[in-house]
PDB file of N, CA and C in Angstrom:
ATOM      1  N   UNK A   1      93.169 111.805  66.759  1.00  0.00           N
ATOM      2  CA  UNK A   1      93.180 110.837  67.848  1.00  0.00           C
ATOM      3  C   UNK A   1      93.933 109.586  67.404  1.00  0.00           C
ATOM      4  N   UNK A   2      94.818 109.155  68.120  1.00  0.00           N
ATOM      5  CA  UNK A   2      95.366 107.558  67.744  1.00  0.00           C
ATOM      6  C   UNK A   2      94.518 107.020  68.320  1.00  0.00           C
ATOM      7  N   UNK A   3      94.769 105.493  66.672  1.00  0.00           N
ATOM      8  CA  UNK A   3      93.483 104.531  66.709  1.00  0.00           C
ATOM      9  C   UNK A   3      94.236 103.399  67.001  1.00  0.00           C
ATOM     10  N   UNK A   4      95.777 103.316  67.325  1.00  0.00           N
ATOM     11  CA  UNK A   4      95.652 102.257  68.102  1.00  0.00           C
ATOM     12  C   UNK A   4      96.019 101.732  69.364  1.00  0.00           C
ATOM     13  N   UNK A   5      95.685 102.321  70.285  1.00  0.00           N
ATOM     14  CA  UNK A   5      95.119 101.794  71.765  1.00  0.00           C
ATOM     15  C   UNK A   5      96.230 102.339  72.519  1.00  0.00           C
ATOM     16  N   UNK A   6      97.272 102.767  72.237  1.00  0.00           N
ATOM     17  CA  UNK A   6      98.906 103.113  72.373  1.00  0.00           C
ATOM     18  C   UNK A   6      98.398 104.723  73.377  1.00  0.00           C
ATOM     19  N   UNK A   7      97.880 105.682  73.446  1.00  0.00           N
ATOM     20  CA  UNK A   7      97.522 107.180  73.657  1.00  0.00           C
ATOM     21  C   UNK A   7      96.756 106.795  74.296  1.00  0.00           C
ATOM     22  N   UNK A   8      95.397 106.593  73.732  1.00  0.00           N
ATOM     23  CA  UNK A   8      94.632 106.691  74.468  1.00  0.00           C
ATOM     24  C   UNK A   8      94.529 105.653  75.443  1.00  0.00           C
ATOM     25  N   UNK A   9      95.078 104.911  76.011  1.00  0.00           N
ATOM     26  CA  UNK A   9      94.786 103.766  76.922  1.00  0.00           C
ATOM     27  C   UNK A   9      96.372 104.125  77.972  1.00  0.00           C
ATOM     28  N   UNK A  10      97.337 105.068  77.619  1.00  0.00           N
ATOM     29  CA  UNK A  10      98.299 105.479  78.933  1.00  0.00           C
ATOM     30  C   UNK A  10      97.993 106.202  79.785  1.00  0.00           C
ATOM     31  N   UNK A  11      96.571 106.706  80.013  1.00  0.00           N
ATOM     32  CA  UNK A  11      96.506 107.513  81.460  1.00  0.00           C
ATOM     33  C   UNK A  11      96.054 106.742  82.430  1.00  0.00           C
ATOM     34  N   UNK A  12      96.060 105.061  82.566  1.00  0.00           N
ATOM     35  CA  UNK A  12      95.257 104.736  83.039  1.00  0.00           C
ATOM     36  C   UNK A  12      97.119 103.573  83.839  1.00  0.00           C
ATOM     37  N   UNK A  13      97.610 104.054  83.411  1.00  0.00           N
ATOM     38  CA  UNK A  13      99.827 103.604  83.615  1.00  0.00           C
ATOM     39  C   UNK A  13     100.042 104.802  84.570  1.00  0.00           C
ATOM     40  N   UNK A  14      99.165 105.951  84.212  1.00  0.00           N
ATOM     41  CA  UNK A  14      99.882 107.234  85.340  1.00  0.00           C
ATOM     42  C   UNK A  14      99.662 106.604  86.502  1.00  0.00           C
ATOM     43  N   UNK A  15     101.093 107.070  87.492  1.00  0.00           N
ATOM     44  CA  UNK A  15     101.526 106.712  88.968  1.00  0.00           C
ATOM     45  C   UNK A  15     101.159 105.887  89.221  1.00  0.00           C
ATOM     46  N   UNK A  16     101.177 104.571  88.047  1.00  0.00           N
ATOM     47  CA  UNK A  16     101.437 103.061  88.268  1.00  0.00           C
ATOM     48  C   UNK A  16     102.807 102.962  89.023  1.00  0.00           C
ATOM     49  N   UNK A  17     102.892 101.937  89.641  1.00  0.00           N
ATOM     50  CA  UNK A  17     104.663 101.660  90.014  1.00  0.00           C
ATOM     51  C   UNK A  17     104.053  99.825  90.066  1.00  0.00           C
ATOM     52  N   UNK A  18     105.959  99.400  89.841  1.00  0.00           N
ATOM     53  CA  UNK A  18     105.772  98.216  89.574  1.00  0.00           C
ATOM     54  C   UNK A  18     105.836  97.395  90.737  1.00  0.00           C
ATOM     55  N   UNK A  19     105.092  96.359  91.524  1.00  0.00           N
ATOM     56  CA  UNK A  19     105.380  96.088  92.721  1.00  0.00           C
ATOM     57  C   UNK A  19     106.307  95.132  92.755  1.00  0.00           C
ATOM     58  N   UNK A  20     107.277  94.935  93.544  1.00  0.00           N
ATOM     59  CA  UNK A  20     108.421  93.910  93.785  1.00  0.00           C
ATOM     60  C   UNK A  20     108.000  93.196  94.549  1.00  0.00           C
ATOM     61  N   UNK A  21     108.346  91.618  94.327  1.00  0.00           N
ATOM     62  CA  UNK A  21     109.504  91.359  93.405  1.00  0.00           C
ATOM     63  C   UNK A  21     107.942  91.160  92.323  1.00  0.00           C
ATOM     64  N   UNK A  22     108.824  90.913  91.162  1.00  0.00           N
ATOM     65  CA  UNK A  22     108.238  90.577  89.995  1.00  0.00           C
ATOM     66  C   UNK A  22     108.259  89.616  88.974  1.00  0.00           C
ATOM     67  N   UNK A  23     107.783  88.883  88.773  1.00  0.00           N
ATOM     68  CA  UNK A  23     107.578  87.639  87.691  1.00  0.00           C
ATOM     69  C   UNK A  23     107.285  88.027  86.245  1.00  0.00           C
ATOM     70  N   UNK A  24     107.704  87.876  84.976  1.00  0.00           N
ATOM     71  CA  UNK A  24     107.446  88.322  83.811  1.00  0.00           C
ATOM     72  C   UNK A  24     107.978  87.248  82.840  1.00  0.00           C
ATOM     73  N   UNK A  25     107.914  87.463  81.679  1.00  0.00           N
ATOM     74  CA  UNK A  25     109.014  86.843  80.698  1.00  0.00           C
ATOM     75  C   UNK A  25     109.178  87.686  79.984  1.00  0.00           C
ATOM     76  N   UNK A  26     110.418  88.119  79.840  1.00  0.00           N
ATOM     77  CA  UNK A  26     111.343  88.386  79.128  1.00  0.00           C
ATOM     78  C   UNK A  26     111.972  88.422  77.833  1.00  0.00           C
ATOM     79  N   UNK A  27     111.718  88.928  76.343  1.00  0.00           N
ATOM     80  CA  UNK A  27     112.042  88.242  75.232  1.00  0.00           C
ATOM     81  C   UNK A  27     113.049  89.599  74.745  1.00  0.00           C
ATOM     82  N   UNK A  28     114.293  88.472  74.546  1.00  0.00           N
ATOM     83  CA  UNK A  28     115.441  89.314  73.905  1.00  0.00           C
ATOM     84  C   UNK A  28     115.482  89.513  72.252  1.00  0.00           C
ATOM     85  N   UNK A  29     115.888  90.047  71.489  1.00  0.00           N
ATOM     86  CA  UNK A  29     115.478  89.680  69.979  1.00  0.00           C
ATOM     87  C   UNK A  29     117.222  90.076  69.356  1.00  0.00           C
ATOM     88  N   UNK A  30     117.398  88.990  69.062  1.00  0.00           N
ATOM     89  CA  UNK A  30     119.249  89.598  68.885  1.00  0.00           C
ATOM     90  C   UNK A  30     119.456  89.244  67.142  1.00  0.00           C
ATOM     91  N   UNK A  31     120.750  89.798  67.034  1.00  0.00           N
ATOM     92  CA  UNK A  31     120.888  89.166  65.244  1.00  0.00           C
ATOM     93  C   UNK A  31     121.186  87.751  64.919  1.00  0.00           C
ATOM     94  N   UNK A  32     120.619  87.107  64.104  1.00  0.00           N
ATOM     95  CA  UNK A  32     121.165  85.417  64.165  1.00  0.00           C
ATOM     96  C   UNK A  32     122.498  85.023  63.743  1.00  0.00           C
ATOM     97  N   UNK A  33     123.566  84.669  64.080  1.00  0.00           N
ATOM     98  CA  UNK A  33     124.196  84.434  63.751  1.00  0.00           C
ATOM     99  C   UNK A  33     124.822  82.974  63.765  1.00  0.00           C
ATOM    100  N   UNK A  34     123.915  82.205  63.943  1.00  0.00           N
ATOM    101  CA  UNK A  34     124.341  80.366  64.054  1.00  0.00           C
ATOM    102  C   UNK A  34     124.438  80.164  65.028  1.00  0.00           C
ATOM    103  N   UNK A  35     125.142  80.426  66.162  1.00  0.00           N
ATOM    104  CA  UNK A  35     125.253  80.457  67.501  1.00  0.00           C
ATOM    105  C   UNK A  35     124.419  80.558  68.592  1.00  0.00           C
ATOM    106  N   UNK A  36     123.395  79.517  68.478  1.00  0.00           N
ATOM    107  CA  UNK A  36     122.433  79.835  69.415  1.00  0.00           C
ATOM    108  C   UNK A  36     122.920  79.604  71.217  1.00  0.00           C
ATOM    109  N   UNK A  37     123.795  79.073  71.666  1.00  0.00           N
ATOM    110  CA  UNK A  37     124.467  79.254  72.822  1.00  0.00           C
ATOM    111  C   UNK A  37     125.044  80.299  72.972  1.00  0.00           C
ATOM    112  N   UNK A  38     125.695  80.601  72.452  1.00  0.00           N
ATOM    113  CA  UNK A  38     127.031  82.258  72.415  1.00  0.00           C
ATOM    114  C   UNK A  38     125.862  83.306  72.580  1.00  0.00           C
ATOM    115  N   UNK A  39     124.375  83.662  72.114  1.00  0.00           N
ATOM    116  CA  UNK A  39     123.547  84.187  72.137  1.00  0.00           C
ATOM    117  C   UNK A  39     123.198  83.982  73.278  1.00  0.00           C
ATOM    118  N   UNK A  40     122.598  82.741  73.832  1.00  0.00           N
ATOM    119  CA  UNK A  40     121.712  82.608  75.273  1.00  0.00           C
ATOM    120  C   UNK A  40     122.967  82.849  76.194  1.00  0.00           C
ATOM    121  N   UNK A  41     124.209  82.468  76.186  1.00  0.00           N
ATOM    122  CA  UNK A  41     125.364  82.994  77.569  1.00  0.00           C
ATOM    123  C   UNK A  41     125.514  84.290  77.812  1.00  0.00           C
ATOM    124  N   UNK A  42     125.373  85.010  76.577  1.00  0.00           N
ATOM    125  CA  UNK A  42     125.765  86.451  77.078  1.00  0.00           C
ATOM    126  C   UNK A  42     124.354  86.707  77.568  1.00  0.00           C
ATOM    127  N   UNK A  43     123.132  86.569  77.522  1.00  0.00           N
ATOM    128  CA  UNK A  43     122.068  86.654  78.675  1.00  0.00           C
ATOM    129  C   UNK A  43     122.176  86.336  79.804  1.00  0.00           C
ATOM    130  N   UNK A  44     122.050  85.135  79.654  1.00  0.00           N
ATOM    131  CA  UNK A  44     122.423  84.235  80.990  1.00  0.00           C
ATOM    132  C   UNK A  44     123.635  84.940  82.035  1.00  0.00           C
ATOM    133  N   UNK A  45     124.744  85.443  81.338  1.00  0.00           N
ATOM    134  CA  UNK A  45     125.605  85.877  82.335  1.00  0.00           C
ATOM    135  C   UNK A  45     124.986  86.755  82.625  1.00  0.00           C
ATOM    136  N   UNK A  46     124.281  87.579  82.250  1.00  0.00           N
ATOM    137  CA  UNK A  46     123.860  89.256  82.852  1.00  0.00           C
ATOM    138  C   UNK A  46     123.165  88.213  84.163  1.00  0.00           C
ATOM    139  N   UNK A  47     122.034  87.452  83.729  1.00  0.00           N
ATOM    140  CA  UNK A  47     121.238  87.198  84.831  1.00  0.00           C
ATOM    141  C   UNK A  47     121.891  86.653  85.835  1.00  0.00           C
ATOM    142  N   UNK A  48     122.870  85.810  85.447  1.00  0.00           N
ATOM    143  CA  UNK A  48     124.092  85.629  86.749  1.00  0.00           C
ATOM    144  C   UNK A  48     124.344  86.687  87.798  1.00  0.00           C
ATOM    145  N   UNK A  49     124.969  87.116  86.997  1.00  0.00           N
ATOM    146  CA  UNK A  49     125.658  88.764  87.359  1.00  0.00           C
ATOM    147  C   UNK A  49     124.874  89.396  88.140  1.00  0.00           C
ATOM    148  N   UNK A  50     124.165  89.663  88.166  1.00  0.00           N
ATOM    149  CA  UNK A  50     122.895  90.276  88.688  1.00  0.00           C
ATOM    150  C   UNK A  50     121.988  89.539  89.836  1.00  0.00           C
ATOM    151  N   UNK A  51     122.218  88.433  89.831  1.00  0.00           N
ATOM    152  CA  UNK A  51     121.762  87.789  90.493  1.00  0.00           C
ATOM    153  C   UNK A  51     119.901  87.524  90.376  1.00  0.00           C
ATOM    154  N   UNK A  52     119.611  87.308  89.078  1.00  0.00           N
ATOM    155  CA  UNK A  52     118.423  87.231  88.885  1.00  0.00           C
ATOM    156  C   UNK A  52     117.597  85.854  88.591  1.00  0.00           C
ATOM    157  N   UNK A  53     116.853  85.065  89.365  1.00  0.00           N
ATOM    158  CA  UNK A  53     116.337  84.349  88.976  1.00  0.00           C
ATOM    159  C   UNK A  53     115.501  84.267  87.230  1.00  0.00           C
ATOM    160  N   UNK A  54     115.725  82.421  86.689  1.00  0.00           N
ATOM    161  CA  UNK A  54     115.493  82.937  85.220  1.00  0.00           C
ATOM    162  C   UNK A  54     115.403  81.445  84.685  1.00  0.00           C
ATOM    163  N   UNK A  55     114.178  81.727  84.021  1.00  0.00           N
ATOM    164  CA  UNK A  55     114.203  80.148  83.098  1.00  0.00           C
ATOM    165  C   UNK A  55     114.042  80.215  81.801  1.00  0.00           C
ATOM    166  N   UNK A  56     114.854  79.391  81.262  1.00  0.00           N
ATOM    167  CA  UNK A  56     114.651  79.226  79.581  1.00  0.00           C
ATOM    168  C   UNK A  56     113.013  79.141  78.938  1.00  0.00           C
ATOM    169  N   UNK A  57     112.611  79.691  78.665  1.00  0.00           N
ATOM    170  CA  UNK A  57     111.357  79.008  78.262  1.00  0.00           C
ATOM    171  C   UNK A  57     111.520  78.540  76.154  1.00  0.00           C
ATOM    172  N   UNK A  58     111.726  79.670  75.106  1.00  0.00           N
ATOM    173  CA  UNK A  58     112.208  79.176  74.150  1.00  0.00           C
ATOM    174  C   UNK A  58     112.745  80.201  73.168  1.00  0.00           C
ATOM    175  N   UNK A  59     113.206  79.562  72.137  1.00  0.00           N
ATOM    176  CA  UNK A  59     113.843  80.725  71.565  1.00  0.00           C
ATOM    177  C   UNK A  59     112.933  80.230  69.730  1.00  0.00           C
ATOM    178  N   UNK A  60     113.053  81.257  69.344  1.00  0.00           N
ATOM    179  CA  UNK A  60     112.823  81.028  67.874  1.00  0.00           C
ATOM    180  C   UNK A  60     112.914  82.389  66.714  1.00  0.00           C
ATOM    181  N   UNK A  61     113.427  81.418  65.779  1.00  0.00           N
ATOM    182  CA  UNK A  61     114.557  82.222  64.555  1.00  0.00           C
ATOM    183  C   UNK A  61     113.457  83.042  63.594  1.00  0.00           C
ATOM    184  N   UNK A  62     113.304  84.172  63.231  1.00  0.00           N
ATOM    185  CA  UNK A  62     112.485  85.107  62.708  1.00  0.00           C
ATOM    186  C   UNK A  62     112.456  84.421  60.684  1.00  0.00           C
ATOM    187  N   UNK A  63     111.564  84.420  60.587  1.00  0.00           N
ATOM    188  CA  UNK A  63     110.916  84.213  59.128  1.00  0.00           C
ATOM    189  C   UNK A  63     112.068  84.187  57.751  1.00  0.00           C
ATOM    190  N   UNK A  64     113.072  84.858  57.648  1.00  0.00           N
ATOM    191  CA  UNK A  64     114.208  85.294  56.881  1.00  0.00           C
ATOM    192  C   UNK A  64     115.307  85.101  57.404  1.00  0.00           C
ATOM    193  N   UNK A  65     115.175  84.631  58.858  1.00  0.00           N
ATOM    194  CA  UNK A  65     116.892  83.699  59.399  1.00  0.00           C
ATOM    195  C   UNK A  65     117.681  85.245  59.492  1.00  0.00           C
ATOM    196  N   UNK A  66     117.053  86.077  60.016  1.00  0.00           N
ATOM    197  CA  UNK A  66     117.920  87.280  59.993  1.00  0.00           C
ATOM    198  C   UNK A  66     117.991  87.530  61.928  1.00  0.00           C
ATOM    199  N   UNK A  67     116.952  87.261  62.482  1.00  0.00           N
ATOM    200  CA  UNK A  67     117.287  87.345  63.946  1.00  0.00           C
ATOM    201  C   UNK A  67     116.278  86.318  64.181  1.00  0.00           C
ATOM    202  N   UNK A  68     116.747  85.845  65.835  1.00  0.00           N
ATOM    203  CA  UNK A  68     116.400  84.943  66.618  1.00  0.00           C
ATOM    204  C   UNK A  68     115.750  85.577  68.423  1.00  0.00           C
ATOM    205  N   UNK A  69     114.354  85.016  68.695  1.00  0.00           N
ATOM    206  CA  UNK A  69     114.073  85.948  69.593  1.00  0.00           C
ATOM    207  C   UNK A  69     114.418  84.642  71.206  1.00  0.00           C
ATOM    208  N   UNK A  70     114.313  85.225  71.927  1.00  0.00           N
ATOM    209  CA  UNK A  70     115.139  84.395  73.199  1.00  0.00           C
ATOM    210  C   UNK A  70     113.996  84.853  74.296  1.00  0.00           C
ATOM    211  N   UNK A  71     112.754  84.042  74.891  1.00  0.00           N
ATOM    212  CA  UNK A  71     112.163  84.181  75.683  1.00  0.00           C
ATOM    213  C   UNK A  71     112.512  83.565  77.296  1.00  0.00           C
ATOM    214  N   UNK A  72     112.469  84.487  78.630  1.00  0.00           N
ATOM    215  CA  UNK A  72     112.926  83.702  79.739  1.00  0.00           C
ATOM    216  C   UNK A  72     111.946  84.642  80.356  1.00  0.00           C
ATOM    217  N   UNK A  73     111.629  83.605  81.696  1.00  0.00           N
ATOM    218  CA  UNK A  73     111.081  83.729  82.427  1.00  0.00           C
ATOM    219  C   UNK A  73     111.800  84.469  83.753  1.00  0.00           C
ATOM    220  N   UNK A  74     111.626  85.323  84.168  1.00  0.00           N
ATOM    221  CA  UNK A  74     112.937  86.108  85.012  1.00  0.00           C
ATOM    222  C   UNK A  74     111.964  87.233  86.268  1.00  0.00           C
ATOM    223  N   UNK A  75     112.730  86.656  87.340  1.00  0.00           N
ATOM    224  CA  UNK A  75     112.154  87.449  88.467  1.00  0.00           C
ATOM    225  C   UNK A  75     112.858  88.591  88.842  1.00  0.00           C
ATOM    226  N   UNK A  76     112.538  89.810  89.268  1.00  0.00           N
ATOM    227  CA  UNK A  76     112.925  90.703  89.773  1.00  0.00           C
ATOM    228  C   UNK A  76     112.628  91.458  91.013  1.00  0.00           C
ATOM    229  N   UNK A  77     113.431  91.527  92.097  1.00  0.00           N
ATOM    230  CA  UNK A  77     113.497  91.747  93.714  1.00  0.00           C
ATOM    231  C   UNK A  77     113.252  93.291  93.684  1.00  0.00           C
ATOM    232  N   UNK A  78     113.950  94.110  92.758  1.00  0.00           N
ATOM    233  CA  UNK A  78     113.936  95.249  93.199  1.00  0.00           C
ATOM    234  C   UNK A  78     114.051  96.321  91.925  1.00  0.00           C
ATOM    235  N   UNK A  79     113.203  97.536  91.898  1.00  0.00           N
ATOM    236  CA  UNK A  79     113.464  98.387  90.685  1.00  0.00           C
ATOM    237  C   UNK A  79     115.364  98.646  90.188  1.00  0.00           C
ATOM    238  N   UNK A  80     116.188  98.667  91.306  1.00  0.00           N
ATOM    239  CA  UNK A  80     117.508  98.616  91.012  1.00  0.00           C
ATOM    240  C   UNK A  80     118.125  97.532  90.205  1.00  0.00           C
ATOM    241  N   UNK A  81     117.358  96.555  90.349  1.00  0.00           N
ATOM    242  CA  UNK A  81     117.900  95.201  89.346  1.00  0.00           C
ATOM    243  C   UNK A  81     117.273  95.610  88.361  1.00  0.00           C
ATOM    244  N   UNK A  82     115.984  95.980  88.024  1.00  0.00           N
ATOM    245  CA  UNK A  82     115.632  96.225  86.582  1.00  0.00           C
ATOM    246  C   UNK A  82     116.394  97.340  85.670  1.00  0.00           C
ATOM    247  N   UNK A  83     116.408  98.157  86.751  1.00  0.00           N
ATOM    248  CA  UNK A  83     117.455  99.032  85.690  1.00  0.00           C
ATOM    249  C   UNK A  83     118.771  98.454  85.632  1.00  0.00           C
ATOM    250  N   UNK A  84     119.595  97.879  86.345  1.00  0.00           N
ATOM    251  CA  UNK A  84     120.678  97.263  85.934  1.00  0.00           C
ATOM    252  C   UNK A  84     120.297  96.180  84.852  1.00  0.00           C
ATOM    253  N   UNK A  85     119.483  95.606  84.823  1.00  0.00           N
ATOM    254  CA  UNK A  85     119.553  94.578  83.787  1.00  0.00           C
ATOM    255  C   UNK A  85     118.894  95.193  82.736  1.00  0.00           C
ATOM    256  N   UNK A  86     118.518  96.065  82.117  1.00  0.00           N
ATOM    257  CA  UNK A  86     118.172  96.620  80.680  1.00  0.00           C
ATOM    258  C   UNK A  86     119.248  98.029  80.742  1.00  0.00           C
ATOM    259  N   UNK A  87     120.410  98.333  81.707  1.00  0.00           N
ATOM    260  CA  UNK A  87     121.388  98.752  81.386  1.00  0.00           C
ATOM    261  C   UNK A  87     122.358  98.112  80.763  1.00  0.00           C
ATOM    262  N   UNK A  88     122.457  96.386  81.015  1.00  0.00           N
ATOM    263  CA  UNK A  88     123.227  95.672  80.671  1.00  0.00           C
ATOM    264  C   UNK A  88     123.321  95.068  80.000  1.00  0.00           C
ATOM    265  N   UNK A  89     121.867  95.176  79.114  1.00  0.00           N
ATOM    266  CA  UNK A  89     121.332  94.872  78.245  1.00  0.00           C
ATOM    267  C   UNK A  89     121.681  95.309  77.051  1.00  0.00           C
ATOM    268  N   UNK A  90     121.446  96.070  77.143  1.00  0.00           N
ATOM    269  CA  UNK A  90     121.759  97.562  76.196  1.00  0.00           C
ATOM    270  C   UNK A  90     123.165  97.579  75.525  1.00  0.00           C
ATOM    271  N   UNK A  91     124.128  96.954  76.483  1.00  0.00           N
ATOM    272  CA  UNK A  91     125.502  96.705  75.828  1.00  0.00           C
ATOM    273  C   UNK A  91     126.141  95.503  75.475  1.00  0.00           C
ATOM    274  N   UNK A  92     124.933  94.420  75.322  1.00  0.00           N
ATOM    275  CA  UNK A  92     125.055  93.136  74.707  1.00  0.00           C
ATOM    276  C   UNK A  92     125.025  92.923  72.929  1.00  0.00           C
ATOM    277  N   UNK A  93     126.061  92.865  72.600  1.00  0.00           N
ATOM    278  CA  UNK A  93     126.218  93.065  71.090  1.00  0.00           C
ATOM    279  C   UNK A  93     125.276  92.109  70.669  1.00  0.00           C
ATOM    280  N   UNK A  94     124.665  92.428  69.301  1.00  0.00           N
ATOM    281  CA  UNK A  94     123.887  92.012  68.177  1.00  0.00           C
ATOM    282  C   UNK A  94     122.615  92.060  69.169  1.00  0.00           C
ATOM    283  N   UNK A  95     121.849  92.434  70.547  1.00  0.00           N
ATOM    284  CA  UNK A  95     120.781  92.577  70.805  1.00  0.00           C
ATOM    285  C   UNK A  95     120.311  93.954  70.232  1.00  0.00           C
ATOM    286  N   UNK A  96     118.830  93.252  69.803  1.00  0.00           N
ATOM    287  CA  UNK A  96     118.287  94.478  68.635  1.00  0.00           C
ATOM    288  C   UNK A  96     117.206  95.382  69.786  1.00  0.00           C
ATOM    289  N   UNK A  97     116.382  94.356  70.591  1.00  0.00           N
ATOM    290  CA  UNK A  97     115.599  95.014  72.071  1.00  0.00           C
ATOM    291  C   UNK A  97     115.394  93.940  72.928  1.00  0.00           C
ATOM    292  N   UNK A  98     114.925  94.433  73.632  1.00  0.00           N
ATOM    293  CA  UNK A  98     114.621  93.552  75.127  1.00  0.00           C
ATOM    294  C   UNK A  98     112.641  93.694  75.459  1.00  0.00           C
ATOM    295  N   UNK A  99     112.342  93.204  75.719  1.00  0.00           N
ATOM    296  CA  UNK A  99     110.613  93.618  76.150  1.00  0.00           C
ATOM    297  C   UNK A  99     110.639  92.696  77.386  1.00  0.00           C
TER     298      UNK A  99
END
């Protein structure tokens, strides 16, 4: 049996659906590279792009200065924007994940 909460606590997600629109925050986790703007624009443009409402809330640099995580507050109208935006995600260089 898994003991941690991960198994046994997903049957209770079956034929969940997510209701629109949706309010969340958002945390990107990318590689650090000094550039903490050049990091938040290529977000920011997706959410442009997309047309997604979105607020900065904060960012902060991981223990060893090796990545920097990027939290926003970001609404979503419709399951089609979510998959476009963690499609677009996905091809944002030095992003390591998205949650």
């Amino acid at each position: 049996m898994n003991t941690n909460g991960n198994a046994a606590n997903a049957d209770f997600l079956k034929d969940k659906k997510i209701e629109f629109p949706v309010t969340f925050e958002l945390k990107a986790v990318m590689v650090e590279e000094g550039d903490h703007s050049g990091n938040k624009e290529k977000l920011e443009t997706i959410f442009r792009k997309l047309k997604i409402k979105f607020q900065f809330v904060a960012d902060k640099v991981s223990s060893k200065g090796t990545y920097i995580s990027y939290t926003y507050t970001v609404t979503l109208d419709a399951q089609e924007q979510m998959d476009n935006l963690y499609d677009d995600l996905k091809r944002v260089e030095g992003l390591k994940f998205a949650l």
